[in-house]
PDB file of N, CA and C in Angstrom:
ATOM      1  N   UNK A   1      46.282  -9.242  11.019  1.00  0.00           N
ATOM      2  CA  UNK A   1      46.373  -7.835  10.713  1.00  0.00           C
ATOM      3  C   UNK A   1      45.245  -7.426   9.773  1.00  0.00           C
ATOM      4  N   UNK A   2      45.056  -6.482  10.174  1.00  0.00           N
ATOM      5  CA  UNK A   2      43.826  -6.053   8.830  1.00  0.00           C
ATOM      6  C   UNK A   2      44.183  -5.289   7.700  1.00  0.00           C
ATOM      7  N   UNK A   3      44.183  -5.320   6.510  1.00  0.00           N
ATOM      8  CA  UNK A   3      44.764  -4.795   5.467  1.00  0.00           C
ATOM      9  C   UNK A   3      43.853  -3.402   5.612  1.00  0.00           C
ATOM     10  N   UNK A   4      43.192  -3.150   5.904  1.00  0.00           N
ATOM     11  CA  UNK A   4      42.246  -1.516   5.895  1.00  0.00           C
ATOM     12  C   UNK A   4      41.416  -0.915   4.625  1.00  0.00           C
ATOM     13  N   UNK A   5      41.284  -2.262   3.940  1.00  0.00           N
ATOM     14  CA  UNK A   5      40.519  -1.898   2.559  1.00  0.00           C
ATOM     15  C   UNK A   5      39.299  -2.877   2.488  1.00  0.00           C
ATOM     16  N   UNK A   6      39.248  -3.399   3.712  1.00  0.00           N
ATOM     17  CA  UNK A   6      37.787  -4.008   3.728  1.00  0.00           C
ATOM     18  C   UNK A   6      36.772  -3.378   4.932  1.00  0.00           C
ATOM     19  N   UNK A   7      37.485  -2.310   5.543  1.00  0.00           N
ATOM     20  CA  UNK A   7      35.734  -1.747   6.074  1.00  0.00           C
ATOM     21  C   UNK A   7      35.517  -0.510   5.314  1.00  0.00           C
ATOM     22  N   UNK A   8      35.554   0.151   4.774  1.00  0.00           N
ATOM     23  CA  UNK A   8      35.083   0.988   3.291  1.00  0.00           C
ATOM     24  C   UNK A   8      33.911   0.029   2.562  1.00  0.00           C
ATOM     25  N   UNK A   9      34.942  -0.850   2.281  1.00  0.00           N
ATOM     26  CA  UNK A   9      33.742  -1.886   1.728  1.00  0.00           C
ATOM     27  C   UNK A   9      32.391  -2.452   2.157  1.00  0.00           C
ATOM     28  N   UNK A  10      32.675  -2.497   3.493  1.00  0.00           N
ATOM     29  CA  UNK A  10      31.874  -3.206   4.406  1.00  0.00           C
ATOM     30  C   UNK A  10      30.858  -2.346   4.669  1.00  0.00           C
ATOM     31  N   UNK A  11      31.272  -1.204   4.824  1.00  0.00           N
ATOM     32  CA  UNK A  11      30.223  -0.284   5.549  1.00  0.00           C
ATOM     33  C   UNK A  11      29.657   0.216   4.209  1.00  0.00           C
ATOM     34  N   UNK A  12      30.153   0.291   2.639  1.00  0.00           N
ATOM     35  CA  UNK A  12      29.191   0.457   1.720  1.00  0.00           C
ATOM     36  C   UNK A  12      28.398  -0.295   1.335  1.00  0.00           C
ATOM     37  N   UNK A  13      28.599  -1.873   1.472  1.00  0.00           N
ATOM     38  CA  UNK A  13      27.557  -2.770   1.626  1.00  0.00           C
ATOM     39  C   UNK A  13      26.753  -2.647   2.530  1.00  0.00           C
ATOM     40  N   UNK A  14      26.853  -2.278   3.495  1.00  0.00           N
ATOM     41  CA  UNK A  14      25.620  -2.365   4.580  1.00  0.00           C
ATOM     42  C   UNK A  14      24.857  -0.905   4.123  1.00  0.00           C
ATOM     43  N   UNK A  15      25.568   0.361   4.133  1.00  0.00           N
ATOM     44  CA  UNK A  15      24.518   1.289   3.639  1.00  0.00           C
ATOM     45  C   UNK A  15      23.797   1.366   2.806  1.00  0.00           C
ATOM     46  N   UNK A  16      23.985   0.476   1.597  1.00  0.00           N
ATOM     47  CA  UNK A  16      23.207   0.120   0.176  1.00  0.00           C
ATOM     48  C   UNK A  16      22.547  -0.717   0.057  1.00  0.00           C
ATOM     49  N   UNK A  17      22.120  -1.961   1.680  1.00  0.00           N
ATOM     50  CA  UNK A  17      21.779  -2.523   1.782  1.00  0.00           C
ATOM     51  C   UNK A  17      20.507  -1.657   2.457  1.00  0.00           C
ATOM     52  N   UNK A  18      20.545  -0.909   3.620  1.00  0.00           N
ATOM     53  CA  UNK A  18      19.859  -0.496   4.221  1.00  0.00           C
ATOM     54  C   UNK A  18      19.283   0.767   3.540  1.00  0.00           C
ATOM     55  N   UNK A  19      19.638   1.527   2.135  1.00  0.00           N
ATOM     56  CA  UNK A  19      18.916   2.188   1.348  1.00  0.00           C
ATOM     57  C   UNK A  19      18.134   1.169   0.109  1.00  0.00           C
ATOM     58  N   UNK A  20      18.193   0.108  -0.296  1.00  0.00           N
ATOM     59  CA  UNK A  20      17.483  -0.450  -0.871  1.00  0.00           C
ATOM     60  C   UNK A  20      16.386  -0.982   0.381  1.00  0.00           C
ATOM     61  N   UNK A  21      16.673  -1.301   1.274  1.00  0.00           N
ATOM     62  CA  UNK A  21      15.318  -1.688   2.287  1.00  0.00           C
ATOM     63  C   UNK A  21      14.322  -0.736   2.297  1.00  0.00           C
ATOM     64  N   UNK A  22      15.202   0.553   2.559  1.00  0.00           N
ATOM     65  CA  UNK A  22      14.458   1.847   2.774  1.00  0.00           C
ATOM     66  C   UNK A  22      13.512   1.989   1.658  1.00  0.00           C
ATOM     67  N   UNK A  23      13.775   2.219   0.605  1.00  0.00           N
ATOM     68  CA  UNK A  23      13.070   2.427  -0.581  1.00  0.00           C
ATOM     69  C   UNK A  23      12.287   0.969  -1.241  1.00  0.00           C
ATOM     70  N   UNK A  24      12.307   0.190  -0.585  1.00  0.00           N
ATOM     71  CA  UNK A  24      11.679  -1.310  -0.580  1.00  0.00           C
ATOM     72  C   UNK A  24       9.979  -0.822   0.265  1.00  0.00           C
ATOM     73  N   UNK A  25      10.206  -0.381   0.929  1.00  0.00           N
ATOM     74  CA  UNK A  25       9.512   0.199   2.195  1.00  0.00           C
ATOM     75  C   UNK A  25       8.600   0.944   1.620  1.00  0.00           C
ATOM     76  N   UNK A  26       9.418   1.878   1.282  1.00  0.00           N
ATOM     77  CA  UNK A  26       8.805   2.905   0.720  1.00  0.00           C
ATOM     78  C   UNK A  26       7.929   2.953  -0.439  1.00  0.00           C
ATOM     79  N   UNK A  27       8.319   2.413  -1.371  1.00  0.00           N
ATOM     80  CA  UNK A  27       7.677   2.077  -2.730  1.00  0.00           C
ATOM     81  C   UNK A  27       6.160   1.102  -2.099  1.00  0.00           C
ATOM     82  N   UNK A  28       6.339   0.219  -1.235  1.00  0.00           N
ATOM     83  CA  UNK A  28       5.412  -0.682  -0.709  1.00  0.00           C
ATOM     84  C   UNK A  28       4.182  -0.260   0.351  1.00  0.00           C
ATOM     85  N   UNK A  29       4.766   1.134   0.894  1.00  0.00           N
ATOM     86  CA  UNK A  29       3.626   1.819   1.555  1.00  0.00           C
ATOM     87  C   UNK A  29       3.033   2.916   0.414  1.00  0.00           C
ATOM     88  N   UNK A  30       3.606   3.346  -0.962  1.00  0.00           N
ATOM     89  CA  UNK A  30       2.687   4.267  -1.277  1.00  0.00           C
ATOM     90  C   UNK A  30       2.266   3.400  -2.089  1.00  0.00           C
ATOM     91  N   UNK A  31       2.695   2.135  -2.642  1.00  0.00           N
ATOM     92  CA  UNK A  31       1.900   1.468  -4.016  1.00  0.00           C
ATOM     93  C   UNK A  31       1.207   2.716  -4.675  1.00  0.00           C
ATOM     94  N   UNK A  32       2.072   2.295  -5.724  1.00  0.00           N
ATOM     95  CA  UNK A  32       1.301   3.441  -7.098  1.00  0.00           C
ATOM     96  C   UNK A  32       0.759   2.838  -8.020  1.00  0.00           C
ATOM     97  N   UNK A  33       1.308   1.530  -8.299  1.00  0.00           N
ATOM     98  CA  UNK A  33       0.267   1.230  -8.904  1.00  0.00           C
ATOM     99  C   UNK A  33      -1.253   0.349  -8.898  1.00  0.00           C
ATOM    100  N   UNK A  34      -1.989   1.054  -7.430  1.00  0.00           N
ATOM    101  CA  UNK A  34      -2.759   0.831  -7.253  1.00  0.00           C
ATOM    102  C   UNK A  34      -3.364   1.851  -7.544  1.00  0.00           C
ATOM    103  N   UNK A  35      -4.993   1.751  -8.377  1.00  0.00           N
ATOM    104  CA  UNK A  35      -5.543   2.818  -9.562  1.00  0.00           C
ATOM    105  C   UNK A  35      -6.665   3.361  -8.013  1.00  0.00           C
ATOM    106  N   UNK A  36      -7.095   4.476  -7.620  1.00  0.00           N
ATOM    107  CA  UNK A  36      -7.835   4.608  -6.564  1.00  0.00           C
ATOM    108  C   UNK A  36      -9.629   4.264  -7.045  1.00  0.00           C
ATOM    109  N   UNK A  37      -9.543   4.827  -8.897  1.00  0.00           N
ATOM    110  CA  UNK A  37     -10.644   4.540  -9.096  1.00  0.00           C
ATOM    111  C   UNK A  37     -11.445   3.244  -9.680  1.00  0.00           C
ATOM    112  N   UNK A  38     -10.249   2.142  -9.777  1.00  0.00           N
ATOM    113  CA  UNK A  38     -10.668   0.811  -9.773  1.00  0.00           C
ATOM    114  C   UNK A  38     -10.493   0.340  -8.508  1.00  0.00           C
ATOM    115  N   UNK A  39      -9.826   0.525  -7.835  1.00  0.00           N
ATOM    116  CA  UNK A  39     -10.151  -0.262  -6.445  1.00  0.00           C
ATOM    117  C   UNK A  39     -11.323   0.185  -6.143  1.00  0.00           C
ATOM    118  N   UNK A  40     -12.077   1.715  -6.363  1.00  0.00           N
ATOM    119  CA  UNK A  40     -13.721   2.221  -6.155  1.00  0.00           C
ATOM    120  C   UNK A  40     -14.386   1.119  -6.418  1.00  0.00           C
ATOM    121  N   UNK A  41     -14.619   0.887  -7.448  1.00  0.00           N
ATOM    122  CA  UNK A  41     -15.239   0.416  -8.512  1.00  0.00           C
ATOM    123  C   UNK A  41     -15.314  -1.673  -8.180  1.00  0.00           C
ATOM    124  N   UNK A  42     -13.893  -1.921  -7.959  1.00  0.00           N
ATOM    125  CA  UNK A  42     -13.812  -2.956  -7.433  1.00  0.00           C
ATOM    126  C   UNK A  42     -14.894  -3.474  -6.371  1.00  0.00           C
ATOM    127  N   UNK A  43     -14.366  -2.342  -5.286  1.00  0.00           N
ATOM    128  CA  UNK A  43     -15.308  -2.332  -3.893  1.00  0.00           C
ATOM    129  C   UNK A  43     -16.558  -2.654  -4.257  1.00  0.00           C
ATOM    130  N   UNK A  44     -16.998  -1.625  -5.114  1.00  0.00           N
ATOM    131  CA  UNK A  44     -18.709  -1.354  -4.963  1.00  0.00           C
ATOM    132  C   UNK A  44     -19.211  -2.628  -5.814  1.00  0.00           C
ATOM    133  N   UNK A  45     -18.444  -3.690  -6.732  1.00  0.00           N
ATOM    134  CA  UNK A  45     -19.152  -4.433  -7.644  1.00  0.00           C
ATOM    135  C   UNK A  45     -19.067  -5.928  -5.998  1.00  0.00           C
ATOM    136  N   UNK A  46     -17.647  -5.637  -5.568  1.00  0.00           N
ATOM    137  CA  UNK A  46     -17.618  -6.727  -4.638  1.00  0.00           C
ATOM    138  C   UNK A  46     -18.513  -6.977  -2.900  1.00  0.00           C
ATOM    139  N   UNK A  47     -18.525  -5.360  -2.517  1.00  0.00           N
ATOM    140  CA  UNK A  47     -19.008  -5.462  -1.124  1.00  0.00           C
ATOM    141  C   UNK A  47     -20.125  -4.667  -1.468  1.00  0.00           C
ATOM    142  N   UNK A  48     -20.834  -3.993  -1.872  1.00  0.00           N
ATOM    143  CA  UNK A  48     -21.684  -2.956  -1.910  1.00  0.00           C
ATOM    144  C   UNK A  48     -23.109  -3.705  -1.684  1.00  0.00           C
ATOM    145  N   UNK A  49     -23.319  -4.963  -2.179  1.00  0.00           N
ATOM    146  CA  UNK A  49     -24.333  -5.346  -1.636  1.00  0.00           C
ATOM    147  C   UNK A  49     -24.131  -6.073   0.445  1.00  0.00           C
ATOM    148  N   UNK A  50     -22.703  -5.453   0.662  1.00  0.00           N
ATOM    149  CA  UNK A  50     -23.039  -6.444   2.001  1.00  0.00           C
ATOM    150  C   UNK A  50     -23.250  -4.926   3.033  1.00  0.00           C
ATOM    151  N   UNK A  51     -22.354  -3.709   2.848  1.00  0.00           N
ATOM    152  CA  UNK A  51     -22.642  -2.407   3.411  1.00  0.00           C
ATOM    153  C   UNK A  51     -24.002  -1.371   3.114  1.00  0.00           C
ATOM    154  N   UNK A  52     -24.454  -1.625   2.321  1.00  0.00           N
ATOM    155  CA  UNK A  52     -25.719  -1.156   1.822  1.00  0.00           C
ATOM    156  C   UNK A  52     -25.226  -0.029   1.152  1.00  0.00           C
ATOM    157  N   UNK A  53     -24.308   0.436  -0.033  1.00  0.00           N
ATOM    158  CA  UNK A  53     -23.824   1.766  -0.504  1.00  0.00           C
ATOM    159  C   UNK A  53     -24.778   1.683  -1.203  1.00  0.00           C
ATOM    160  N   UNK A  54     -25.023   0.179  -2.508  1.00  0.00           N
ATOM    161  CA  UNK A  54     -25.860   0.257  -3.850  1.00  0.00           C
ATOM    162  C   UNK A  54     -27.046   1.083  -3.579  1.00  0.00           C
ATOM    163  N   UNK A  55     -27.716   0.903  -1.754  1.00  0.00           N
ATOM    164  CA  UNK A  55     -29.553   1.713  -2.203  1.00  0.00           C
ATOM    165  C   UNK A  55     -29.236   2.582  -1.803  1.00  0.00           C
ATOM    166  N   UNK A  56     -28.370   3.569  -1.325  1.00  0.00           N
ATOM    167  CA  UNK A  56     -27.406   4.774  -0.760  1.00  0.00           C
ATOM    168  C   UNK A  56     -26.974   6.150  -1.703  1.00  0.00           C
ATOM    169  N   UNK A  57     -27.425   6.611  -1.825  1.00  0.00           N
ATOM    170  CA  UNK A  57     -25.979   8.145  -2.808  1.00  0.00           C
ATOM    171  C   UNK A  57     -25.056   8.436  -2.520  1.00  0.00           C
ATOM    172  N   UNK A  58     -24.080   6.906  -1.317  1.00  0.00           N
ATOM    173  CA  UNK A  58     -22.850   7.484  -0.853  1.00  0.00           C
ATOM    174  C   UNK A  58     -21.693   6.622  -1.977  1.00  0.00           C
ATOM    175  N   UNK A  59     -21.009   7.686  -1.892  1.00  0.00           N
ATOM    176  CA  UNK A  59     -19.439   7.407  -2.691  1.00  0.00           C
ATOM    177  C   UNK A  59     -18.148   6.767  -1.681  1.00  0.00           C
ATOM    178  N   UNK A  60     -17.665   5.726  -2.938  1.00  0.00           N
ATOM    179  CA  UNK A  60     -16.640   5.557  -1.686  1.00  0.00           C
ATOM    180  C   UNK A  60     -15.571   6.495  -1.938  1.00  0.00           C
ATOM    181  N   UNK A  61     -14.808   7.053  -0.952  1.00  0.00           N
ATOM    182  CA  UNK A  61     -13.618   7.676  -0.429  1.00  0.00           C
ATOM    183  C   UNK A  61     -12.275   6.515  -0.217  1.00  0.00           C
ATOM    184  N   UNK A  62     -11.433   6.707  -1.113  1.00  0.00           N
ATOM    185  CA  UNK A  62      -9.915   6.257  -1.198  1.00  0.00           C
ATOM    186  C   UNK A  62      -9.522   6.775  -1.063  1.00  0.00           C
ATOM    187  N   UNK A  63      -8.484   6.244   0.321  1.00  0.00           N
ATOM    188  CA  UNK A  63      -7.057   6.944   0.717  1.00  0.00           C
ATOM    189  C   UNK A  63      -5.794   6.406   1.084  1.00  0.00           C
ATOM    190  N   UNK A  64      -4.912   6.757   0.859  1.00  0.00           N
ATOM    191  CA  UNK A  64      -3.457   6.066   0.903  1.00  0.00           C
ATOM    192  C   UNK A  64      -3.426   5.971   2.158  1.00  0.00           C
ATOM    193  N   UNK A  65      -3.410   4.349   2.661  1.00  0.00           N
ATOM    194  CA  UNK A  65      -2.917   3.810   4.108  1.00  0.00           C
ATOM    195  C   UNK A  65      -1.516   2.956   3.823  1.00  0.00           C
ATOM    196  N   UNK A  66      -0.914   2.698   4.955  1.00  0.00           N
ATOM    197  CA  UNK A  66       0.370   1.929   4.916  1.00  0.00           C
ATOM    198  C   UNK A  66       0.082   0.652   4.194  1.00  0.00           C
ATOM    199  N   UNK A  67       0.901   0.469   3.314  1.00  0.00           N
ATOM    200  CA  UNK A  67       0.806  -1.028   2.429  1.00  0.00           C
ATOM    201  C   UNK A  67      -0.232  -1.030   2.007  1.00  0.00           C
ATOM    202  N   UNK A  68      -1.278   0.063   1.379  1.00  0.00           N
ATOM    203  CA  UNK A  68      -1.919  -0.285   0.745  1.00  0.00           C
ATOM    204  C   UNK A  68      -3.003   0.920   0.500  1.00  0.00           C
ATOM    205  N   UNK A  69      -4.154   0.786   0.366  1.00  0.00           N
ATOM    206  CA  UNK A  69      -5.368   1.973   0.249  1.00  0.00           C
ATOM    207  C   UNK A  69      -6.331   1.643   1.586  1.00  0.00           C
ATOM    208  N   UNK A  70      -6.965   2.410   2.152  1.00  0.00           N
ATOM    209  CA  UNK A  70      -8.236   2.115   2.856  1.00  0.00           C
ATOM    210  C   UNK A  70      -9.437   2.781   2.061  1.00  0.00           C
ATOM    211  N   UNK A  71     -10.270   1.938   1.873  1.00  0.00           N
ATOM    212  CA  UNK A  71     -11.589   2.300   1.067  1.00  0.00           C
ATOM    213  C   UNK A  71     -12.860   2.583   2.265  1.00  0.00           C
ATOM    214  N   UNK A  72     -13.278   4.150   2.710  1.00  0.00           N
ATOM    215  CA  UNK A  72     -14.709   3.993   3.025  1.00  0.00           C
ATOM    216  C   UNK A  72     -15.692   4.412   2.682  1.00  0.00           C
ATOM    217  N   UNK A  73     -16.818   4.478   2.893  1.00  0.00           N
ATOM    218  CA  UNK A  73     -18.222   4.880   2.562  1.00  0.00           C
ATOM    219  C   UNK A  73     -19.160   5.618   3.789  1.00  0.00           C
ATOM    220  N   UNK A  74     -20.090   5.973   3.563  1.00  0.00           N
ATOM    221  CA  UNK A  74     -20.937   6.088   4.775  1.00  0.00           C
ATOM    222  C   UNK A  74     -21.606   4.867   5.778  1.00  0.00           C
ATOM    223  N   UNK A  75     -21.137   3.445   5.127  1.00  0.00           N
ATOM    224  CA  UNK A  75     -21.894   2.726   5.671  1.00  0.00           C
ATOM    225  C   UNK A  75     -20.645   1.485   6.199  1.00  0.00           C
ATOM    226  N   UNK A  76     -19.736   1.332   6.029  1.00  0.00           N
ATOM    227  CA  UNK A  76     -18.537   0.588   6.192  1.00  0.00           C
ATOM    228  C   UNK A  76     -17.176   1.151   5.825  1.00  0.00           C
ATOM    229  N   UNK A  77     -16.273   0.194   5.836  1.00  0.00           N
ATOM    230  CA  UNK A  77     -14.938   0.684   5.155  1.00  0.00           C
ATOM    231  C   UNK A  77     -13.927  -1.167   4.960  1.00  0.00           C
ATOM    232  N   UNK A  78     -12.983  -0.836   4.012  1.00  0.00           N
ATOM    233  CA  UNK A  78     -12.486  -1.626   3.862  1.00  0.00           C
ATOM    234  C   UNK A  78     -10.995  -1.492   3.317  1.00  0.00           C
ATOM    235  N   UNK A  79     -10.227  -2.325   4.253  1.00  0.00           N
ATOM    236  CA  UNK A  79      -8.434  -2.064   3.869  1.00  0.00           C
ATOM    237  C   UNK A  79      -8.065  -2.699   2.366  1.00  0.00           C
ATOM    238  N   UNK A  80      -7.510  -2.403   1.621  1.00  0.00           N
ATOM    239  CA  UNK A  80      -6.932  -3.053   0.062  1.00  0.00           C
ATOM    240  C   UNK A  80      -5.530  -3.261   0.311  1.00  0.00           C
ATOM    241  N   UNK A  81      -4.938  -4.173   0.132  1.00  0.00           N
ATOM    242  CA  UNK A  81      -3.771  -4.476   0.431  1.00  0.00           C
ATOM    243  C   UNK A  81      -2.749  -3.992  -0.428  1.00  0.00           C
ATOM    244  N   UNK A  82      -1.390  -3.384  -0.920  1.00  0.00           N
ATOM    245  CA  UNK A  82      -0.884  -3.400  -1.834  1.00  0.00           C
ATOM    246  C   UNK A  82      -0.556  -4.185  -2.784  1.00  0.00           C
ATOM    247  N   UNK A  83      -1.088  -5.784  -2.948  1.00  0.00           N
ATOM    248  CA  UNK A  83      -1.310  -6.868  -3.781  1.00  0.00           C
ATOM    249  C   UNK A  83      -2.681  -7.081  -4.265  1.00  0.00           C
ATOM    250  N   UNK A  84      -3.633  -5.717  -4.008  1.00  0.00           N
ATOM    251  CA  UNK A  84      -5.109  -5.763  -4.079  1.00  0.00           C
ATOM    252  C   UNK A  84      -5.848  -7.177  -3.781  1.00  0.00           C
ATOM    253  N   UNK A  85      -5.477  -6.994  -2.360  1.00  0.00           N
ATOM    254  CA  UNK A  85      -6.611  -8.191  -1.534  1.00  0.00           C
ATOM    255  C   UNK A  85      -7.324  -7.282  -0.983  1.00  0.00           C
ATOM    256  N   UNK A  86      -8.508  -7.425  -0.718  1.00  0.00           N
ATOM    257  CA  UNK A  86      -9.496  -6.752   0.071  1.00  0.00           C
ATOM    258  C   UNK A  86     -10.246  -7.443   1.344  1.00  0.00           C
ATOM    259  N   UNK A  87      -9.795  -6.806   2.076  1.00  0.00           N
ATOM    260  CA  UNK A  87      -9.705  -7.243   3.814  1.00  0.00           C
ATOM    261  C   UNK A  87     -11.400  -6.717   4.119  1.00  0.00           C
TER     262      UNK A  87
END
């Protein structure tokens, strides 16, 4: 027999399960605390001699991509991961 006081339960565990995923998600595609103008800065000390920005007057452009930033320039581009790896 089922006593009727365990699917209340059940189904609030699973919805609080599936709103912490949600917002797991979420927090992990906007990463905030990734700074846009040190990942710049990052870029240009790390790749700038392989895209040619340094003999260039181009700036890089940061923008919020899924899980992370995409960094480009006029001459390349490059994904930053939300653990700041640079792809």
């Amino acid at each position: 027999m089922n006593s009727g006081g365990s699917e209340p339960s059940k189904f609030l565990k699973i919805f609080t399960l599936i709103l912490f995923i949600l917002a797991l998600m979420f927090v992990l595609t906007w990463a905030p605390w990734l700074d846009n103008e040190k990942i710049s800065l990052d870029i240009y000390t790390k790749k700038a001699y392989l895209d040619g920005t340094s003999e260039t007057d181009c700036k890089y452009n940061v923008m919020i991509a899924p899980l992370g930033r995409w960094v480009a320039s006029c001459e390349g581009g490059y994904y930053v991961t939300f653990f700041s790896t640079i792809l």
